[in-house]
Protein backbone atom coordinates (compact mmCIF):
# COMPACT_ATOMS: atom_id res chain seq x y z
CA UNK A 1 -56.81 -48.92 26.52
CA UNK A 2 -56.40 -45.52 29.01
CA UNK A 3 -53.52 -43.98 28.41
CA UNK A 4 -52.23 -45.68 25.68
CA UNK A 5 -51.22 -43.85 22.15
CA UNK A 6 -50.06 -46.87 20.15
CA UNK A 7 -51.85 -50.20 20.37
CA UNK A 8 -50.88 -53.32 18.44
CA UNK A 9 -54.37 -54.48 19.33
CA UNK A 10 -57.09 -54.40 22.52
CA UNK A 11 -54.69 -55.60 25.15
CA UNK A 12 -51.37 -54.60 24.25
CA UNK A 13 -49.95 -51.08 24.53
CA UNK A 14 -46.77 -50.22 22.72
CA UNK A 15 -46.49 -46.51 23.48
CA UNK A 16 -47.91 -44.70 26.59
CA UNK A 17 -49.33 -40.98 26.45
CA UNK A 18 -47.60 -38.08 28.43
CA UNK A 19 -48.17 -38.55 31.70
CA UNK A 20 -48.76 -42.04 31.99
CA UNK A 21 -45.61 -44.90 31.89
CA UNK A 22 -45.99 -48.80 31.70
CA UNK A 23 -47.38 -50.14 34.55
CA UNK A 24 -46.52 -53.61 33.85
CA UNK A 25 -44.18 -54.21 31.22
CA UNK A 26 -45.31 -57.47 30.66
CA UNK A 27 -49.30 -56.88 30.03
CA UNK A 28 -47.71 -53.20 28.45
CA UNK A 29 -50.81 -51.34 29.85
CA UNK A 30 -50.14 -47.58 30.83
CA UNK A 31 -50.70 -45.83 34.38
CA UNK A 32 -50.71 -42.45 35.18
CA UNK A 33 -47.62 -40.36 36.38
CA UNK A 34 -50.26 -38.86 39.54
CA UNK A 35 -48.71 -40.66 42.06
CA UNK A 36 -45.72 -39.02 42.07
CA UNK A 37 -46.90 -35.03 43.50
CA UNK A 38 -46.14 -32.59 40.88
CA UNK A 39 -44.90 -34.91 38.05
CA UNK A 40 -46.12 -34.22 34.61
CA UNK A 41 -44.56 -36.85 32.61
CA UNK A 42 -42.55 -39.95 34.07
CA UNK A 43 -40.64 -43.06 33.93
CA UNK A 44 -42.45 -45.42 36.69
CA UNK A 45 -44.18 -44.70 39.60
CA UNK A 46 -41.07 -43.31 41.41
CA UNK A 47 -39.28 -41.83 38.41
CA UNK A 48 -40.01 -38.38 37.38
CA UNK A 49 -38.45 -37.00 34.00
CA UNK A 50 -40.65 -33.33 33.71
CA UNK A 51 -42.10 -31.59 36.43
CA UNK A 52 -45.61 -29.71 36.16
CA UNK A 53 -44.78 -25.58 35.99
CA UNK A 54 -43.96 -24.16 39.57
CA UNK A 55 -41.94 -27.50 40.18
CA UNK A 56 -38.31 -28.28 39.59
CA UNK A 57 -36.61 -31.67 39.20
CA UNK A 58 -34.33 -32.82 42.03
CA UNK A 59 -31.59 -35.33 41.62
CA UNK A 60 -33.38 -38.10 42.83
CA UNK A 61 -36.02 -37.24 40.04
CA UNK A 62 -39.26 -36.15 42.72
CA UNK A 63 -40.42 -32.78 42.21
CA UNK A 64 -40.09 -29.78 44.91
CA UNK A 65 -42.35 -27.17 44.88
CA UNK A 66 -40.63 -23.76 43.61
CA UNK A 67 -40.15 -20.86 45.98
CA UNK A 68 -43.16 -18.05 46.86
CA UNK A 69 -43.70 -15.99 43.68
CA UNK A 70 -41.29 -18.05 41.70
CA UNK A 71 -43.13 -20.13 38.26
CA UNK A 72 -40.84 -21.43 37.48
CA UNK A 73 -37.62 -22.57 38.46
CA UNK A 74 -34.36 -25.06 38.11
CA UNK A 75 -31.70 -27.05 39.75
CA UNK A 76 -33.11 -25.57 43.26
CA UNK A 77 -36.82 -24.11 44.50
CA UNK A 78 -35.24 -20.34 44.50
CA UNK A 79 -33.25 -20.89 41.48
CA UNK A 80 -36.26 -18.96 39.49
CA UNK A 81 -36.60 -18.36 36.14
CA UNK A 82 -40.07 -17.15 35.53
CA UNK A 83 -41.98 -15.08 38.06
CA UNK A 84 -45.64 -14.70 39.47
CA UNK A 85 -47.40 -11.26 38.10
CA UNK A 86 -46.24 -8.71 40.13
CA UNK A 87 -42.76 -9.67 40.17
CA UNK A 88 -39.87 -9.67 37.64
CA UNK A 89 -36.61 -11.59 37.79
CA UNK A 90 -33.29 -10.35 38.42
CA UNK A 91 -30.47 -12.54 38.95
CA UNK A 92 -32.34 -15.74 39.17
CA UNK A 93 -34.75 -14.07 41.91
CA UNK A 94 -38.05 -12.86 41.67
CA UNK A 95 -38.42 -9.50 42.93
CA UNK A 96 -41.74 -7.12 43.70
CA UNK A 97 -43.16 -4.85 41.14
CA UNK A 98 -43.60 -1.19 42.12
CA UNK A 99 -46.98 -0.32 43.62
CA UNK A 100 -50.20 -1.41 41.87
CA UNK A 101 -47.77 -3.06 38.75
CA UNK A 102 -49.51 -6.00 37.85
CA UNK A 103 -46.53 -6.57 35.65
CA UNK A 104 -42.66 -5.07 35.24
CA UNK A 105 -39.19 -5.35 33.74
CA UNK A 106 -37.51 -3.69 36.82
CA UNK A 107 -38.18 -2.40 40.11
CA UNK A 108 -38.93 0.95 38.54
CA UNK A 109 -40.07 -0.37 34.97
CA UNK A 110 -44.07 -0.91 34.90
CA UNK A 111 -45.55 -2.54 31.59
CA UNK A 112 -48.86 -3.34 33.02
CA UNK A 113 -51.00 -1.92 35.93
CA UNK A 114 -53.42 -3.27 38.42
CA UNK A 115 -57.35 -2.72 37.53
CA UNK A 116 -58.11 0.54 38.44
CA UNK A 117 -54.73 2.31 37.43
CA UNK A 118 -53.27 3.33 34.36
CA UNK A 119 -49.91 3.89 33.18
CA UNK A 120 -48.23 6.94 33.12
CA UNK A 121 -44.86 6.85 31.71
CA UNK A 122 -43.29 3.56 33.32
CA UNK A 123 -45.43 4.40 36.40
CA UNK A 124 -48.90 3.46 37.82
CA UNK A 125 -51.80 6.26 38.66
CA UNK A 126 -55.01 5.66 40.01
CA UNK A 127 -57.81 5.89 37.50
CA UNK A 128 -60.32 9.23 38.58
CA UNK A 129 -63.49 8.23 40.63
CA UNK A 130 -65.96 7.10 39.13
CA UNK A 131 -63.71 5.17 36.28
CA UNK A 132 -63.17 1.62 37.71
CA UNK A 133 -60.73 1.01 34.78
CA UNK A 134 -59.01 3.15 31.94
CA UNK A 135 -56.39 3.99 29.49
CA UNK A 136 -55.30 7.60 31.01
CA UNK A 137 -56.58 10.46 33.52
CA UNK A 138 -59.13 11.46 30.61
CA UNK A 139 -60.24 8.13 29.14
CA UNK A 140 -62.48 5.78 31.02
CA UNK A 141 -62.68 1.90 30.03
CA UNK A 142 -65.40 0.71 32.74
CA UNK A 143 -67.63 2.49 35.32
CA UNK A 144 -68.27 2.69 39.61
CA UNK A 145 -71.71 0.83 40.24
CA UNK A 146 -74.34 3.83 39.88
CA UNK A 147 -72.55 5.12 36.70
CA UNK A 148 -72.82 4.69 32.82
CA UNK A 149 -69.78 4.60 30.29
CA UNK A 150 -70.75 7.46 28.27
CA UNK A 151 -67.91 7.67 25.31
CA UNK A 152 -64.96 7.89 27.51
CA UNK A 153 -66.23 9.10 30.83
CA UNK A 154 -68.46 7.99 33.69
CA UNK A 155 -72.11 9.77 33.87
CA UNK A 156 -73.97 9.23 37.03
CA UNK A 157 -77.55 6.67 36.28
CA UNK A 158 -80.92 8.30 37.54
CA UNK A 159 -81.11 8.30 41.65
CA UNK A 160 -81.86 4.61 43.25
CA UNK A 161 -80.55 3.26 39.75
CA UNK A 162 -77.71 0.50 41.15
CA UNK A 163 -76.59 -0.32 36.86
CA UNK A 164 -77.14 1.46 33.72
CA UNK A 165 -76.26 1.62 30.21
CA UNK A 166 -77.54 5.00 30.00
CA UNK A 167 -79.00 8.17 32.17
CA UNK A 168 -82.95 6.24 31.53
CA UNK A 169 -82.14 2.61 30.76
CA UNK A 170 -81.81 0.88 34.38
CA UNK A 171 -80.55 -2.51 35.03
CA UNK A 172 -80.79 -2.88 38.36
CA UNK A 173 -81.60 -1.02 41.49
CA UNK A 174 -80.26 0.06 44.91
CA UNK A 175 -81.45 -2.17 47.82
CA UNK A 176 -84.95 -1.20 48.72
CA UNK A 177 -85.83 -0.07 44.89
CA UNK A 178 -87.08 -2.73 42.41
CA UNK A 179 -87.34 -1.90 38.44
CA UNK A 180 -91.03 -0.26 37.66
C-alpha cells in the first residue's frame, strides 16, 4: 500500500510513513501530507505537526514561509534561527556577511569566502588574475579560461588555445580555431 510502513495485510494500514496520515480511518490507507503547502509531516489534510526547513509552524498548525535570508525559523517568519550563506544570526536576525563572505560568525568575522577570493585573516581578498580560485595571494586552486594550473600558479596555454592542461596539450580552442 503507498505510504504505508506497517501493514497487517494488503488492505489494511496500521502505521503511515512521514509525510503521509490516514486518509480514511476506516479503510486505514495513508495519503500524503502535500496538500497542505510546506508541511513535511502531518496529522490530516488540514493539520500540520512539522514544517519542511524555511517554514515555521503557526498556531493554527499551516506553515508560513520564513523571512528573506532566514532557514530557518520559529514561533514567527523573522523569528530566525538559521541563516542563508552569506548571512549570520544575531539576536534572532539574520544579518549580511562582509563583502564577498560566502559565510561568517559576525559582521566582521569571515570563515568562508566567495569563489574567487581567499581569506586573509578574518577578511576576504580577491584571488590575482589569472587564478579563478585559491588558498592565498601565492597559491592558485583553479585557472582563467586560456590558462593551465601549473603547481600553484596559472601559466598562459599556446595562442588560440581556449583550455589546457599544459603549455602543448589543448582542449579546446578560441572561436574561429578548431583542434589540428
Amino acid at each position: 500500500m503507498p505510504g504505508c510502513l506497517l501493514c497487517i495485510n494488503s488492505s489494511y494500514c496500521s502505521t503511515c510513513v512521514n509525510g503521509t496520515y490516514f486518509l480514511d480511518t476506516t479503510l486505514h490507507t495513508c495519503n500524503p501530507c502535500s496538500a497542505i503547502f510546506g508541511c513535511l509531516n502531518c496529522n490530516s489534510s488540514t493539520l500540520c505537526r512539522q514544517c519542511l526547513s524555511s517554514y515555521y509552524l503557526t498556531s493554527t498548525f499551516s506553515c508560513s514561509k520564513c523571512s528573506q535570508n532566514c532557514s530557518k525559523c520559529f514561533a514567527t517568519s523573522s523569528n530566525c534561527s538559521e541563516c542563508d550563506n552569506g548571512y549570520y544570526l544575531s539576536a534572532n536576525t539574520c544579518n549580511p556577511c562582509p563583502l564577498n563572505c560566502f559565510t561568517c560568525t559576525t559582521a566582521v568575522n569571515c570563515v568562508l569566502c566567495a569563489t574567487g577570493y581567499f581569506l586573509s585573516g578574518s577578511n576576504c581578498s580577491m584571488c590575482a588574475f589569472p587564478c579563478s580560485s585559491c588558498t592565498s595571494a601565492a597559491n592558485c586552486l583553479s585557472c582563467d579560461i586560456g590558462y593551465f594550473l601549473n603547481g600553484a600558479t596559472c601559466t598562459s596555454c599556446t595562442p588560440n588555445c581556449a583550455t589546457c592542461t599544459a603549455a602543448a596539450v589543448c582542449l579546446s580552442c578560441n572561436v574561429g580555431y578548431y583542434l589540428n
